[in-house]
Each structure stands twice: as structure tokens, then as C-alpha cells.
Protein backbone atom coordinates (compact mmCIF):
# COMPACT_ATOMS: atom_id res chain seq x y z
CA UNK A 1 43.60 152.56 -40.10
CA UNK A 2 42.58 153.08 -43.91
CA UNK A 3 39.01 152.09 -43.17
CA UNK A 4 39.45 154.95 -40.15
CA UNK A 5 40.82 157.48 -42.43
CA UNK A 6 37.73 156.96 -45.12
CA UNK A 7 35.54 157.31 -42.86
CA UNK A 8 36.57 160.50 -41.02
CA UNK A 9 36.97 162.10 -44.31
CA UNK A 10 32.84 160.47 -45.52
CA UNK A 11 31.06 163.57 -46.71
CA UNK A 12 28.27 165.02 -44.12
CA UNK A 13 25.94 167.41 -44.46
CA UNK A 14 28.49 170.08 -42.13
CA UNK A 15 31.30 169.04 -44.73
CA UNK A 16 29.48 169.79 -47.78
CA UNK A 17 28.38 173.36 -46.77
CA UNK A 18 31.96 174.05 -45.29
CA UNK A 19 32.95 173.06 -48.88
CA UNK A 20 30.03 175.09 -50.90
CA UNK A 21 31.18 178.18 -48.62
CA UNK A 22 34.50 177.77 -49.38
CA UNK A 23 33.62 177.80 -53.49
CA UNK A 24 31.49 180.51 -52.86
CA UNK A 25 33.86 182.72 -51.26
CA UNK A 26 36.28 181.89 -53.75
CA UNK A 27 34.01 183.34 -56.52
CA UNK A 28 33.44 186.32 -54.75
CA UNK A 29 36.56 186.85 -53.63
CA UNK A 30 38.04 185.89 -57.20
CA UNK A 31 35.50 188.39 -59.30
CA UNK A 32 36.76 191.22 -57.35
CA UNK A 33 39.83 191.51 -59.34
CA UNK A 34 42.16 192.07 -56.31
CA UNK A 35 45.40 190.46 -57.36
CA UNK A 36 45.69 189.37 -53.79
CA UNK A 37 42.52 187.54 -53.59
CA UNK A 38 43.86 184.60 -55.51
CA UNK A 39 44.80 183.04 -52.12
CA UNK A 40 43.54 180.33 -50.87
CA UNK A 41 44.86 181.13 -47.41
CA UNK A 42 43.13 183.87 -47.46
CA UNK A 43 40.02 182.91 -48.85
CA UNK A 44 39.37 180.41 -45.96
CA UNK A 45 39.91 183.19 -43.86
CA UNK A 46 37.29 185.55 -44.98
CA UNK A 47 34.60 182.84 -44.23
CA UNK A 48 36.41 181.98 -40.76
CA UNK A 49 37.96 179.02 -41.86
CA UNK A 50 41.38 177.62 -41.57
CA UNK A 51 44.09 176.26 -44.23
CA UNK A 52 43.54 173.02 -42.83
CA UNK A 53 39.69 173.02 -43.79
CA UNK A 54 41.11 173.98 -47.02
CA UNK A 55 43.65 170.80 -46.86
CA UNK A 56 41.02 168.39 -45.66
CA UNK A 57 38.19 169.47 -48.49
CA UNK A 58 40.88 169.89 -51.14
CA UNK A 59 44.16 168.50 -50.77
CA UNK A 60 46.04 171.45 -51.54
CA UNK A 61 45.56 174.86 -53.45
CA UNK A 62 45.86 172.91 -56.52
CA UNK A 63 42.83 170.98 -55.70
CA UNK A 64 40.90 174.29 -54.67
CA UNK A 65 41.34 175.83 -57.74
CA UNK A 66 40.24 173.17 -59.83
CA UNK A 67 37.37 172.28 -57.74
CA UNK A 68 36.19 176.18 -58.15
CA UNK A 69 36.60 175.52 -61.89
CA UNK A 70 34.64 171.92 -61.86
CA UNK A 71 32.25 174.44 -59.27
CA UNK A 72 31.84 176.98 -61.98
CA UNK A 73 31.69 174.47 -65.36
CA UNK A 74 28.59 171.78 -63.67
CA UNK A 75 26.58 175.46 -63.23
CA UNK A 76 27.03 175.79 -66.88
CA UNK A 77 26.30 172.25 -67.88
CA UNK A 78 23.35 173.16 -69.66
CA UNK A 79 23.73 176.61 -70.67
CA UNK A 80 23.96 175.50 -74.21
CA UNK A 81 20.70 173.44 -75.44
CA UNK A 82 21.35 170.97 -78.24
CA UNK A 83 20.31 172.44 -81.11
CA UNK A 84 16.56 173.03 -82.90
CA UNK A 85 17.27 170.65 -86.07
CA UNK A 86 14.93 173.03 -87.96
CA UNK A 87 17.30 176.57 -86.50
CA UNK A 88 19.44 178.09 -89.24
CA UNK A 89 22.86 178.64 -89.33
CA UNK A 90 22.80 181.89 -88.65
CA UNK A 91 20.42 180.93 -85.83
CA UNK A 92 22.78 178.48 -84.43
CA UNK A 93 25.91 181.33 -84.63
CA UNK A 94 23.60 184.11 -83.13
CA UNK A 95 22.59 181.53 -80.07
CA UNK A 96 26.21 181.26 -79.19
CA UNK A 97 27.38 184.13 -79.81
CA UNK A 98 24.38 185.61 -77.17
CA UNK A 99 24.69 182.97 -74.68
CA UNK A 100 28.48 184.10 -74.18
CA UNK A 101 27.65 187.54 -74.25
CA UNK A 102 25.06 187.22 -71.59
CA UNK A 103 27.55 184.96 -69.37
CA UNK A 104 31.43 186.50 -69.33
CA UNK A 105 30.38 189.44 -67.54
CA UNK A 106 28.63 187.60 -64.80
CA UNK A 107 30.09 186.79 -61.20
CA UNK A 108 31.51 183.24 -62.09
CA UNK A 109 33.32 184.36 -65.34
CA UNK A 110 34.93 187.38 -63.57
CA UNK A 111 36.05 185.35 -61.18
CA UNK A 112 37.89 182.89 -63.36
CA UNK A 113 39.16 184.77 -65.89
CA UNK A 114 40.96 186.67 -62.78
CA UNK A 115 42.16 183.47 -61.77
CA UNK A 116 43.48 182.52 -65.27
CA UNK A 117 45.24 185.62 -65.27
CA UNK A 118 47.70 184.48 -62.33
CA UNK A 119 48.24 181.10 -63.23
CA UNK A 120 51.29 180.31 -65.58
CA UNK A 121 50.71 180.92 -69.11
CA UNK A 122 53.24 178.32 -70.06
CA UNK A 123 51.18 174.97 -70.42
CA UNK A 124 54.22 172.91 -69.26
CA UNK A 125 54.64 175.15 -66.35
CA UNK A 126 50.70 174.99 -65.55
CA UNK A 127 51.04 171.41 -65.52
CA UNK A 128 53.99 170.80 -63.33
CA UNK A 129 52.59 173.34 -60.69
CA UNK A 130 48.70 172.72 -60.68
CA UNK A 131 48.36 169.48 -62.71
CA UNK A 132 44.49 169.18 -61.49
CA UNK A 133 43.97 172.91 -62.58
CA UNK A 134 45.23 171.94 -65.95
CA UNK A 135 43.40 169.07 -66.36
CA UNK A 136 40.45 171.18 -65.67
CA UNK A 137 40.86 173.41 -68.24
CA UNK A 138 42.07 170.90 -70.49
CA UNK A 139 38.57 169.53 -70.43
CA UNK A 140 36.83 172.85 -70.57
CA UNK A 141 38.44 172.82 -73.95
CA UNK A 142 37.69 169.76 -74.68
CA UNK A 143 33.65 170.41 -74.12
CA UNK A 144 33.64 173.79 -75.86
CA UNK A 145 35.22 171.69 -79.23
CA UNK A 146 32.13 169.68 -78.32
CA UNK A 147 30.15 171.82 -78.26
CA UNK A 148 30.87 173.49 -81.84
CA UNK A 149 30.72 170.29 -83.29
CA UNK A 150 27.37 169.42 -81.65
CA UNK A 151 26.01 172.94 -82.44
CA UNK A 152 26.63 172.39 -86.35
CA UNK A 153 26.88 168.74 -87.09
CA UNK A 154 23.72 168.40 -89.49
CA UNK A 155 24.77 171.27 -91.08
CA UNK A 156 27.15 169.39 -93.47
CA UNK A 157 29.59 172.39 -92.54
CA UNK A 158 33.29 172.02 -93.75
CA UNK A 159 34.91 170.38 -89.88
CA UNK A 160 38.22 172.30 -90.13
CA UNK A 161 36.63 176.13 -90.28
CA UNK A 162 34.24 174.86 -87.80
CA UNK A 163 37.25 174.33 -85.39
CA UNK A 164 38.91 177.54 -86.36
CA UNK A 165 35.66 179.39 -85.57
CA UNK A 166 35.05 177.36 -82.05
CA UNK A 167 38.52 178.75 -81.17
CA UNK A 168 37.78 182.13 -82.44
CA UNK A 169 34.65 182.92 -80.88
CA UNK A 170 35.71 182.80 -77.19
CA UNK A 171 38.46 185.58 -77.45
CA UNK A 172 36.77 187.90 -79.98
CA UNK A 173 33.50 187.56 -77.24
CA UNK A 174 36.23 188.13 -74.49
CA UNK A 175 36.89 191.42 -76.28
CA UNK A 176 33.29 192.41 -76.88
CA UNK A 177 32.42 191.45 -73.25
CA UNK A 178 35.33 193.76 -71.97
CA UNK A 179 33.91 196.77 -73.87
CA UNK A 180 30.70 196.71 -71.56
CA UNK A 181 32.34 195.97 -68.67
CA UNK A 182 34.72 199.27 -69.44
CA UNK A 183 31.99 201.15 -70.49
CA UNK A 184 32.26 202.44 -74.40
CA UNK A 185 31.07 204.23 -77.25
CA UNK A 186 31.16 201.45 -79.24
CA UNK A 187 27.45 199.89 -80.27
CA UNK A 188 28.61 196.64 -78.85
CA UNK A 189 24.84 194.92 -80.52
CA UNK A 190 26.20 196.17 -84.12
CA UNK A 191 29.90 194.44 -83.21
CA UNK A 192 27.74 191.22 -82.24
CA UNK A 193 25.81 191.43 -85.52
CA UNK A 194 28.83 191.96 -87.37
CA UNK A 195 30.51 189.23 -85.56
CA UNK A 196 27.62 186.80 -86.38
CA UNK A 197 27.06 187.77 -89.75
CA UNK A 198 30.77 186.68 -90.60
CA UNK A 199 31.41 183.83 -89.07
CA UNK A 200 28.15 183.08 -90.86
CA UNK A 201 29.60 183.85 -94.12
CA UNK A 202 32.19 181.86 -93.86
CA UNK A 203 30.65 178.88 -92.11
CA UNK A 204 28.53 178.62 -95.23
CA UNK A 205 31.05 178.75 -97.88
CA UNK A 206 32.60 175.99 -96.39
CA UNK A 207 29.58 173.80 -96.58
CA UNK A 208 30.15 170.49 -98.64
């Protein structure tokens, strides 16, 4: 019966792009910003499907969203080279501080940060209620820190304001990002700059 089971549920090729659609709608539906798109339900819907194609590929809506989020994070894999050994500091801050600019306003960042927005904010909460979504984010965290570190390792840079900057740089980018997605006044190049140029500063005092 086991071995029966495993095999009906063996990926095939119809399987795979029922699965890819389902992602894909997801995204779209999820960078809308309709409060009422975060349903998996109704997700399956829009591409014709039914909860139980949702059930079968996933598990549950636990499994869906953290699948979208494992969707949206092996897309990125790469999006940060390893460093040039011979690229300054300030080169290294700039790169990062560009890369995220370029990316939180696309589709797939849109569409997570709206999901984000309805899950729990309470960790212990998150976890008892989407324990897979957690653990997704969990290790989003987990490669951004690695990330920072990579990005600045030869750089003999002072390890504790490196982690204080790798957790500031996300939400002041958020903030930046939101600005030109509002539409604003603001010269949003000069706040990069001016971002850059003091994390920079104090990157480099802290340099043993």
C-alpha cells in the first residue's frame, strides 16, 4: 500500500507544471496587495484548480506558503555574487545596498512582503500555526547573516557591527523601496548614498 501511495504521488511532468502554476499564481495573486488574495483556496481557483490539487502538491496551506517562499528564495540564489577580493568597502556596501533596491519592488518581493503582512507577528504563534512557513523564514535569516558575513569577511571588520548592520539594512531598504513605490519628492539616489556612506563610516571604524 506504501509502495502504492509513493508512487501515485512520483513527480511527472503534468505534476510539476500543476505545481509551477500554482506558485505562479500565488505570486501574482500575492503582489496584488488584495488582503483576500492570501488564500490558498482561492488561489487554486483562479488557475482552475481545486483544494485538493493544493492538498496533494502541498500538504496543506502551511506547505503552500512555504513552498512559494522556498519558490521565491532558489530564484534569488545567486543574486548576490561572492565578493571581488580587490572591491572596497564602500564597494561591497554600495553592491548591497543596489541589489536590494533593484529587487523589493519587483513582483516576487511584493508578493511576499504581502504575505508576511498576514501571517502572525508573534514568532511562537507563527510557529504553532505554519511551522514550515517559519522554518522558511527562519532560514532566509539565516542566509542573509550569511551573506553579510561572506560579503565582508577579508575585511578584518569588527563581527558584532557587521551583524547590527546586516539587520539594519533590510528595513531601512524596505523604507527607501516604499518611497518609489508611493511615489515621492524625496531624491531616493541621495537617501541611498547617504545610507551607504554611513554604514560605511561605521563599518570602518570598527575595523581591527
Amino acid at each position: 500500500m506504501a509502495e502504492a501511495d509513493s508512487a501515485r504521488r512520483r513527480p511527472n511532468r503534468r505534476g510539476s507544471a500543476t505545481r509551477e502554476n500554482l506558485l505562479e499564481a500565488a505570486l501574482t495573486a500575492l503582489a496584488s496587495g488584495d488582503p483576500g488574495a492570501v488564500s490558498a483556496n482561492r488561489i487554486a481557483k483562479e488557475i482552475g484548480a481545486t483544494w485538493g490539487t493544493v492538498q496533494y502538491q502541498f500538504g496543506d496551506t502551511d506547505g503552500f506558503w512555504a513552498a512559494v517562499l522556498r519558490h521565491t528564495a532558489e530564484r534569488r540564489a545567486n543574486i548576490f555574487a561572492a565578493p571581488d577580493p580587490s572591491a572596497s568597502l564602500r564597494d561591497r556596501v554600495a553592491g548591497i545596498i543596489d541589489t536590494l533596491y533593484a529587487g523589493l519592488t519587483n513582483r516576487d518581493s511584493r508578493a511576499i512582503e504581502n504575505l508576511r503582512a498576514v501571517l502572525p507577528r508573534d514568532y511562537a504563534e507563527l510557529e504553532r500555526l505554519y511551522p514550515q512557513t517559519a522554518a522558511e523564514l527562519f532560514s532566509w535569516g539565516q542566509g542573509w547573516q550569511e551573506t553579510c558575513r561572506n560579503a565582508f569577511a577579508d575585511l578584518h571588520v569588527d563581527p558584532d557591527r557587521v551583524r547590527e548592520v546586516t539587520w539594519l539594512i533590510p528595513g531601512a531598504m524596505r523604507g527607501i523601496a516604499s518611497e518609489k513605490q508611493l511615489g515621492t519628492y524625496s531624491d531616493l539616489d541621495a537617501a541611498r548614498r547617504g545610507l551607504t556612506n554611513a554604514i560605511v563610516a561605521y563599518l570602518d571604524d570598527g575595523r581591527r
